[in-house]
PDB file of N, CA and C in Angstrom:
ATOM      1  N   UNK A   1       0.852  -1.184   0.000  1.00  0.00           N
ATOM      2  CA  UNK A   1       0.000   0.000   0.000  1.00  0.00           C
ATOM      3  C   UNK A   1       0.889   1.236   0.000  1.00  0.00           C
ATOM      4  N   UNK A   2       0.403   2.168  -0.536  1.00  0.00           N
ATOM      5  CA  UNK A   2       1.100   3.443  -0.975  1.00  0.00           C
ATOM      6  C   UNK A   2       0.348   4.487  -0.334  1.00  0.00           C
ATOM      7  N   UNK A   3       1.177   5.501  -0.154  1.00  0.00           N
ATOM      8  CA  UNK A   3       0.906   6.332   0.807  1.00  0.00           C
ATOM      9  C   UNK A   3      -0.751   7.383  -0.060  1.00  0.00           C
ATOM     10  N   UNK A   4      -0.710   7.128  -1.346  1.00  0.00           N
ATOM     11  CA  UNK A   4      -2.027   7.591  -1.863  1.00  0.00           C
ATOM     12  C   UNK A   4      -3.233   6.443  -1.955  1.00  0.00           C
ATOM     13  N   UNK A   5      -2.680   5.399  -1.956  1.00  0.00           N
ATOM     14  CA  UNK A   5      -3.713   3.769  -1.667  1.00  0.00           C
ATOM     15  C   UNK A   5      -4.165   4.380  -0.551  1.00  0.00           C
ATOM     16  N   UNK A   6      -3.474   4.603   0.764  1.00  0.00           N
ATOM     17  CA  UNK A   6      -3.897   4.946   2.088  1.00  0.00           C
ATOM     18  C   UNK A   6      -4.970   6.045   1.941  1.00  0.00           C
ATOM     19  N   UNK A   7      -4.349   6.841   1.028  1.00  0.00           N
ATOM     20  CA  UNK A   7      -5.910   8.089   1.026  1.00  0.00           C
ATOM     21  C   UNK A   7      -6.912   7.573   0.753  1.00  0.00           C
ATOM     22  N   UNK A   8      -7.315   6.942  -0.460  1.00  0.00           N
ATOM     23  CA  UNK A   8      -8.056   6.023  -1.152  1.00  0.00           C
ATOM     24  C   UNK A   8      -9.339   5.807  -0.297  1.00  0.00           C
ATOM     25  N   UNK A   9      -8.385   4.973   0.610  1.00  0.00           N
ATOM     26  CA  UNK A   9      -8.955   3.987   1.754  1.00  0.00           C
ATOM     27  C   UNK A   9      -9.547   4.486   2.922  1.00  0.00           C
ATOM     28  N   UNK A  10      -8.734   5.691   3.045  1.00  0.00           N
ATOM     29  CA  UNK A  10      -9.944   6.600   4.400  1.00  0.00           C
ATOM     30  C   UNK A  10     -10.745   7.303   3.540  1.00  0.00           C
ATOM     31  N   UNK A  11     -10.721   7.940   2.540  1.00  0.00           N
ATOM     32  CA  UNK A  11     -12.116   7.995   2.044  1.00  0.00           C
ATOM     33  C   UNK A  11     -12.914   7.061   1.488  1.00  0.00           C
ATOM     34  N   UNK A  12     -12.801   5.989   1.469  1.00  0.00           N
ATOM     35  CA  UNK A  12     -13.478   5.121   1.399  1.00  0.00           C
ATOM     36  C   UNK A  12     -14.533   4.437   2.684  1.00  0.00           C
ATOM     37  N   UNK A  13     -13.829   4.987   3.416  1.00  0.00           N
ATOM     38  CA  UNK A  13     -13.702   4.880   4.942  1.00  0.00           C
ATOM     39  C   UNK A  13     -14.790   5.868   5.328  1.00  0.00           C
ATOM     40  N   UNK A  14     -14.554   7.160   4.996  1.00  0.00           N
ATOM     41  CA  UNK A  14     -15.569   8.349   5.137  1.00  0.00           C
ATOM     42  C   UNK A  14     -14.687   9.136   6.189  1.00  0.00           C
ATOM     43  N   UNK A  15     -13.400   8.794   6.532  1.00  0.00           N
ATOM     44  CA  UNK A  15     -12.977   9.157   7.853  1.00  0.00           C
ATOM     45  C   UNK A  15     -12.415  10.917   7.201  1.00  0.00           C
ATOM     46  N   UNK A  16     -12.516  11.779   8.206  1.00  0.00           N
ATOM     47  CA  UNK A  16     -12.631  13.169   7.964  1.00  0.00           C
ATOM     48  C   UNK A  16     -11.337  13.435   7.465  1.00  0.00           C
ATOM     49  N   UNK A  17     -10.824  14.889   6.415  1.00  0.00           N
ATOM     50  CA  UNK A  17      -9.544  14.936   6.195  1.00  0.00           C
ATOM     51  C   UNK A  17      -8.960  15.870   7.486  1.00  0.00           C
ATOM     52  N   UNK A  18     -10.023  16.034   8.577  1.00  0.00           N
ATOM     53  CA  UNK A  18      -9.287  16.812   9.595  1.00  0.00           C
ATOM     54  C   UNK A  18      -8.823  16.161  10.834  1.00  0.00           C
ATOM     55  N   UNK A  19      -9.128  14.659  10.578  1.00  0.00           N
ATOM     56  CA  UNK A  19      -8.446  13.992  11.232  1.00  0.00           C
ATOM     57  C   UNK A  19      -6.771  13.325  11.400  1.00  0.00           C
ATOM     58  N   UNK A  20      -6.520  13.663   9.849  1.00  0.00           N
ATOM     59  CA  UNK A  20      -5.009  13.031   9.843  1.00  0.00           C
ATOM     60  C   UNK A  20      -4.720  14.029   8.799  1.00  0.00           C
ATOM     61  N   UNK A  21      -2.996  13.182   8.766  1.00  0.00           N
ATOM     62  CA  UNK A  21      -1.647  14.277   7.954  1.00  0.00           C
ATOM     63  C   UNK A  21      -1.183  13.479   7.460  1.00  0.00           C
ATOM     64  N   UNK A  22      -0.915  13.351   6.009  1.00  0.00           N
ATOM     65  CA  UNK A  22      -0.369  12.406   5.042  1.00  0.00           C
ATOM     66  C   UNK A  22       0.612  13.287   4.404  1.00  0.00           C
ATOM     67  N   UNK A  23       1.824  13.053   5.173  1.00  0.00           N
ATOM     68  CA  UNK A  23       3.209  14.061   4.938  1.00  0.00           C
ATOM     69  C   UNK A  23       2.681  15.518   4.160  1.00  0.00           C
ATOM     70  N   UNK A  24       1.746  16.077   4.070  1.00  0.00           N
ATOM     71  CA  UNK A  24       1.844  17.202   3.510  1.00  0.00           C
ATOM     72  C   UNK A  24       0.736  17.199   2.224  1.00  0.00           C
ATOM     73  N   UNK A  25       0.812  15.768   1.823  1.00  0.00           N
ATOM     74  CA  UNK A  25       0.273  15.106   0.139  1.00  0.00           C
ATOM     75  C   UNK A  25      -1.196  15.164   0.764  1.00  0.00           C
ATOM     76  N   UNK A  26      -2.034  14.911   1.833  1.00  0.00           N
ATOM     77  CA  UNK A  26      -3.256  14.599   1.883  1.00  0.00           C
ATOM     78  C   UNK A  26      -3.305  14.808   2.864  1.00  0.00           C
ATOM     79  N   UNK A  27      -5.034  15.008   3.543  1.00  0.00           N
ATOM     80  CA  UNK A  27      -5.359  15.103   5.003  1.00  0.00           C
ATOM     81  C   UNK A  27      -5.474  16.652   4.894  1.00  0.00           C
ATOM     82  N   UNK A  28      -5.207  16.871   6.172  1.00  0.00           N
ATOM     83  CA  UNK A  28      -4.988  17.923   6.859  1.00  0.00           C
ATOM     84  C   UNK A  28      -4.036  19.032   6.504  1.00  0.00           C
ATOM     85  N   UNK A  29      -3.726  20.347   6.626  1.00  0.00           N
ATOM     86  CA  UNK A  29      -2.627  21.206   6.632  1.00  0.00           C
ATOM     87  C   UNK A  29      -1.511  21.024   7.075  1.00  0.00           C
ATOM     88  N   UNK A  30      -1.762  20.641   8.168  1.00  0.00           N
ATOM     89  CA  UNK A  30      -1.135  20.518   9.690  1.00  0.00           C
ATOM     90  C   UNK A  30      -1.334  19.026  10.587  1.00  0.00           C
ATOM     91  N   UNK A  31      -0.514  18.999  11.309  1.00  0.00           N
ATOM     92  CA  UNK A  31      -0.180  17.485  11.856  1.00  0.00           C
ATOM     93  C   UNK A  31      -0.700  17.316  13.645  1.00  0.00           C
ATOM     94  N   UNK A  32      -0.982  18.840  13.947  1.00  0.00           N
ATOM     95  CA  UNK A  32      -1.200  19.061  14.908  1.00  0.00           C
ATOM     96  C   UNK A  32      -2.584  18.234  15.369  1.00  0.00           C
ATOM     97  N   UNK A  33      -2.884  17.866  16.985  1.00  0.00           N
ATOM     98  CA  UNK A  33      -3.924  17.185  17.410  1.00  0.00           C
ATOM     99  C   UNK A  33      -4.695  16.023  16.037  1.00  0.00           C
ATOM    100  N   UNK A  34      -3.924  15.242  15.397  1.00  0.00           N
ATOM    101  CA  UNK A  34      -3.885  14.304  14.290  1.00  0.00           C
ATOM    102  C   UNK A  34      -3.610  13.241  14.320  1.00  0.00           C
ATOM    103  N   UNK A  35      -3.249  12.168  13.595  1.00  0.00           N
ATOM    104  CA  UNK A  35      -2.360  11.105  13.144  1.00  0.00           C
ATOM    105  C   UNK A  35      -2.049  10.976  12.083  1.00  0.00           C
ATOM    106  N   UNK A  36      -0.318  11.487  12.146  1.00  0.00           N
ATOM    107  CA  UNK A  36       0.078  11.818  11.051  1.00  0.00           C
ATOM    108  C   UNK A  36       0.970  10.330  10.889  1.00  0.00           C
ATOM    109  N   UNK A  37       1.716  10.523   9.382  1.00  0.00           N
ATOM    110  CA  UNK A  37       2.590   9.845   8.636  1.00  0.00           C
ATOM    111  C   UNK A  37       3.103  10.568   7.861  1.00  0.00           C
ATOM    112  N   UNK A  38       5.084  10.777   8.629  1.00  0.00           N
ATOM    113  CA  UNK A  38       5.560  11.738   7.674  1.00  0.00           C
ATOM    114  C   UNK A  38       6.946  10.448   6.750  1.00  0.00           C
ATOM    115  N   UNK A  39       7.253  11.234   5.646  1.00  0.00           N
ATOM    116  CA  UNK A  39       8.815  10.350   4.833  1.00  0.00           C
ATOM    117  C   UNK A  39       9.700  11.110   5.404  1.00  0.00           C
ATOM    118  N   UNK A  40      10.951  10.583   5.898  1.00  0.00           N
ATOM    119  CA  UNK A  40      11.957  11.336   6.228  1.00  0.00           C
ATOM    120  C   UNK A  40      13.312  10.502   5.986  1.00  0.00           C
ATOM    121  N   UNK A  41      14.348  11.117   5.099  1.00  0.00           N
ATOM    122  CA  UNK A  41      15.456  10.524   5.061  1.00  0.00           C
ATOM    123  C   UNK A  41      16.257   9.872   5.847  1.00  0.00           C
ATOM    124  N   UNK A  42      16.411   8.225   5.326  1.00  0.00           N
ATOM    125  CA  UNK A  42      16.963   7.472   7.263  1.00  0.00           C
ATOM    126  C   UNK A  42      18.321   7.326   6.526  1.00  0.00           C
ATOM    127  N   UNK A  43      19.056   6.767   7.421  1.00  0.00           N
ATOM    128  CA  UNK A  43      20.763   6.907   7.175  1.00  0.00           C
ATOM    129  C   UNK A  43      21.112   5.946   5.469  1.00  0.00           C
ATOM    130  N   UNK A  44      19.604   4.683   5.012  1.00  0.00           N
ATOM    131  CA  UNK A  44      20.305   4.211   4.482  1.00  0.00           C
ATOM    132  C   UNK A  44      19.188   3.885   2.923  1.00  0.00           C
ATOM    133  N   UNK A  45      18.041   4.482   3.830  1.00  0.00           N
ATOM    134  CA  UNK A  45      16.834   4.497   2.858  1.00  0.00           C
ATOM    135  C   UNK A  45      15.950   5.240   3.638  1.00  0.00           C
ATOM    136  N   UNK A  46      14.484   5.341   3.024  1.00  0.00           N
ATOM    137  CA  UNK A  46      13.624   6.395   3.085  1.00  0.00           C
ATOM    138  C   UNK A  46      12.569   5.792   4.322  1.00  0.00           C
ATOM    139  N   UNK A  47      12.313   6.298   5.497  1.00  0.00           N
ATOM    140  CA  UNK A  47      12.133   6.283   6.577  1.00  0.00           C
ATOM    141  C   UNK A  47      10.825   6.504   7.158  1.00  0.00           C
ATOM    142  N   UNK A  48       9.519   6.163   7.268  1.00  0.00           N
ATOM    143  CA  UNK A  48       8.413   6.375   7.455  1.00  0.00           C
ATOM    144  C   UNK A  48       7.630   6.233   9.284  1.00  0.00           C
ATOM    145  N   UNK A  49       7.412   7.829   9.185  1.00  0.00           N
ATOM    146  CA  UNK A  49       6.658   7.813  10.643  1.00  0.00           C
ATOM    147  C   UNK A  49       5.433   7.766  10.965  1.00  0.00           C
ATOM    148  N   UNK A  50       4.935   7.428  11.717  1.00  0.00           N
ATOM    149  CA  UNK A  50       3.479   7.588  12.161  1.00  0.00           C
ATOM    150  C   UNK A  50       3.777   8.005  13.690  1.00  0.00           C
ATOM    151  N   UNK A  51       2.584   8.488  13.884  1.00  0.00           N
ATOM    152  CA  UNK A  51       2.160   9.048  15.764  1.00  0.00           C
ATOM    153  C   UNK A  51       1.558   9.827  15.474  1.00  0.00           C
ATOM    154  N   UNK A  52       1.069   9.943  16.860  1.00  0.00           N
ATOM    155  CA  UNK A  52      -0.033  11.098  16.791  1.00  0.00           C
ATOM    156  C   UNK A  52       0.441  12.327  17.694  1.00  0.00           C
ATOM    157  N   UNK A  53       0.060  13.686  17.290  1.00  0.00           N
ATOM    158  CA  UNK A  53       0.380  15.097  17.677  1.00  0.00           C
ATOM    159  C   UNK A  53      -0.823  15.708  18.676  1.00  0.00           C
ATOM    160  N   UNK A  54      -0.158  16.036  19.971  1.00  0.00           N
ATOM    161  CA  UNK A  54      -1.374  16.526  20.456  1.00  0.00           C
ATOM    162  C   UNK A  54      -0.734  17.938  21.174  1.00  0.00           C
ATOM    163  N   UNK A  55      -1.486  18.825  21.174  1.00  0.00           N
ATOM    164  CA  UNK A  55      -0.592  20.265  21.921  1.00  0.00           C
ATOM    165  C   UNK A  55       0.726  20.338  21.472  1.00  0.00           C
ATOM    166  N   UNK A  56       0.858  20.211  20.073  1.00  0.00           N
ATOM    167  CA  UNK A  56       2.360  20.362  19.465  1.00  0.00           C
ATOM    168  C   UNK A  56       3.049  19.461  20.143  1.00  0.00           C
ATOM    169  N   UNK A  57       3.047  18.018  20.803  1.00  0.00           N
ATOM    170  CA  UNK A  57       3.603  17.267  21.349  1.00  0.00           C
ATOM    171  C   UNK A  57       3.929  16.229  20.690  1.00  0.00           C
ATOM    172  N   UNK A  58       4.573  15.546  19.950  1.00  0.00           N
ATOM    173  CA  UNK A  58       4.507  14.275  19.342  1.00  0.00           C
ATOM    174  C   UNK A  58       4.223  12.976  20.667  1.00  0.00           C
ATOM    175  N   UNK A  59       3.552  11.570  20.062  1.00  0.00           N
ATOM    176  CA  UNK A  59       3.324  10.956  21.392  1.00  0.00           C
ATOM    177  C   UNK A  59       3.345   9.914  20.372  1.00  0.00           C
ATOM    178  N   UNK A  60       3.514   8.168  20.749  1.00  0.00           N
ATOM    179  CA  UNK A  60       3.100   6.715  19.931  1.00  0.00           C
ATOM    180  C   UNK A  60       3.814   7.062  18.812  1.00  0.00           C
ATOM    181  N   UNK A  61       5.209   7.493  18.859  1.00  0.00           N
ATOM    182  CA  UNK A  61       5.832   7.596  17.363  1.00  0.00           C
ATOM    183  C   UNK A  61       6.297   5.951  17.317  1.00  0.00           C
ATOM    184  N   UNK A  62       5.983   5.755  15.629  1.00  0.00           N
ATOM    185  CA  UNK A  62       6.724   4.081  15.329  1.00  0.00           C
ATOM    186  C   UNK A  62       7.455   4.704  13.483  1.00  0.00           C
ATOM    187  N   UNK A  63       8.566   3.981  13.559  1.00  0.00           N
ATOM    188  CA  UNK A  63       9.343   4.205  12.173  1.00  0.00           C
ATOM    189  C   UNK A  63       9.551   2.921  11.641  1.00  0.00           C
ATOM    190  N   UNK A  64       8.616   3.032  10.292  1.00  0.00           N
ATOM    191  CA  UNK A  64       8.928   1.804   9.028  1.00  0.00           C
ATOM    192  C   UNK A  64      10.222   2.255   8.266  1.00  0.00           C
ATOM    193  N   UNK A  65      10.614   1.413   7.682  1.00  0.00           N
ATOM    194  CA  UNK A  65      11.246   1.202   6.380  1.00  0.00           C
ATOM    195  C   UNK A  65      10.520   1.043   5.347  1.00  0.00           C
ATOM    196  N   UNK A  66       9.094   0.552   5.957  1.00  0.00           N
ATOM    197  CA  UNK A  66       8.150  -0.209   4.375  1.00  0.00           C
ATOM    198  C   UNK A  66       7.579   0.712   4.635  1.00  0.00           C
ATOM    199  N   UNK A  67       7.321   0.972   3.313  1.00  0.00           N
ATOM    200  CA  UNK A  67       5.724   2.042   2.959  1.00  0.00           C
ATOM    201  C   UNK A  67       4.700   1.651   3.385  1.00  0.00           C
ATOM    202  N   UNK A  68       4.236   0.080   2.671  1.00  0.00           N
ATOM    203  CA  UNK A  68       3.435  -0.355   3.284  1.00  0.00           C
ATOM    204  C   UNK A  68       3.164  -0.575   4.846  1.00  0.00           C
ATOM    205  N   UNK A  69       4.224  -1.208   5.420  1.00  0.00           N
ATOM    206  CA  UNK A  69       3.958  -1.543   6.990  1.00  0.00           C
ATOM    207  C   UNK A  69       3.634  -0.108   7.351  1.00  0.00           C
ATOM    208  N   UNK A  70       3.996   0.805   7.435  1.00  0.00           N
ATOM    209  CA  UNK A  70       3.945   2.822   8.056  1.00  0.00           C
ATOM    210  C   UNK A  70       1.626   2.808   7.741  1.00  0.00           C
ATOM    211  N   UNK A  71       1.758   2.193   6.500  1.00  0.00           N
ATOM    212  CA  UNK A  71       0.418   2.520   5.877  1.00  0.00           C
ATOM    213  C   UNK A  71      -0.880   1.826   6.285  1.00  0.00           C
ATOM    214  N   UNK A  72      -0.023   0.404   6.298  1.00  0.00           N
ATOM    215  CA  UNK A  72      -1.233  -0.289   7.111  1.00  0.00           C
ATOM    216  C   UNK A  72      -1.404  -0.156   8.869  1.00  0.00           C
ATOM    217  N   UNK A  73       0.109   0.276   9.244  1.00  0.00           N
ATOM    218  CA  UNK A  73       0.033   0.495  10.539  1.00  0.00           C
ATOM    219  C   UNK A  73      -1.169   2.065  10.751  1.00  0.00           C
ATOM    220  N   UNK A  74      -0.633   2.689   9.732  1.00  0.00           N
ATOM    221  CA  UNK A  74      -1.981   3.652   9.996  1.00  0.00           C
ATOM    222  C   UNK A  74      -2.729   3.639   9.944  1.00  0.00           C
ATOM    223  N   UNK A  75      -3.258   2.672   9.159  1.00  0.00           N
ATOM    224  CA  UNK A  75      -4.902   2.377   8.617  1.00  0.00           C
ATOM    225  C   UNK A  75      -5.442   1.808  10.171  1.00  0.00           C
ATOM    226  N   UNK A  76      -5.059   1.341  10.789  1.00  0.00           N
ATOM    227  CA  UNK A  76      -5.322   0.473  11.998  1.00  0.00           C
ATOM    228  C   UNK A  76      -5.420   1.023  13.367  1.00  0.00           C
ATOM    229  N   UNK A  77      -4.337   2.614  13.280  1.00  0.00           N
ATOM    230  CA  UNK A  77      -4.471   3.051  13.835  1.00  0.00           C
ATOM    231  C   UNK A  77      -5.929   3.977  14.408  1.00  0.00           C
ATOM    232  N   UNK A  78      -5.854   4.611  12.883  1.00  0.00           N
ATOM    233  CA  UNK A  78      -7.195   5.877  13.149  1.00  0.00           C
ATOM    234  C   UNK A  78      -8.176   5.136  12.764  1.00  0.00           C
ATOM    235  N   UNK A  79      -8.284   3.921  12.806  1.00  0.00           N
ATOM    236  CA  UNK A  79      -9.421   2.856  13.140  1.00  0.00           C
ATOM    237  C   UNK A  79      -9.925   2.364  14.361  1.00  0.00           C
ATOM    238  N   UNK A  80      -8.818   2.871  15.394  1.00  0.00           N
ATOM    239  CA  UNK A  80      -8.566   2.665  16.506  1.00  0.00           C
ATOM    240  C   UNK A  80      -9.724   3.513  17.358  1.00  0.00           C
ATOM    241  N   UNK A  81      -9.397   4.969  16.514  1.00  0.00           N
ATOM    242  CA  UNK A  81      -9.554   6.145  17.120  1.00  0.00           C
ATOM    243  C   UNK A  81     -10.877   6.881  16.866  1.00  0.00           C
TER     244      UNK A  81
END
């Protein structure tokens, strides 16, 4: 799953875009009080976060390597929530 499959799928879902942050590409503006998933350059490949932001706080951060694992871990998450 790809980080636009993932959009796909919460609107499919019906789930609000003011609920989450899809690095910048989808969701929300902002990452704040969310559950985001950002890409960030890791020492040896491309690095994928999830957690959720509350009072500008980051909190439940987890880092993939897989696109997919970051994607389905999110899907599961704000399924949670």
């Amino acid at each position: 799953m790809t980080i636009k499959e993932l959009n796909s799928e919460l609107k499919k879902l019906e789930i609000s875009d003011n609920r989450y942050y899809l690095h910048g590409l989808f969701g929300s503006t902002d990452d704040n009080d969310k559950i985001a998933l950002t890409v960030k350059k890791g020492k040896y490949t491309a690095e994928y976060e999830v957690y959720g932001k509350e009072r500008g706080e980051k909190h439940s951060s987890r880092t993939f390597t897989s696109e997919t694992d970051a994607c389905e871990y999110f899907l599961s998450k704000i399924q949670e929530g």
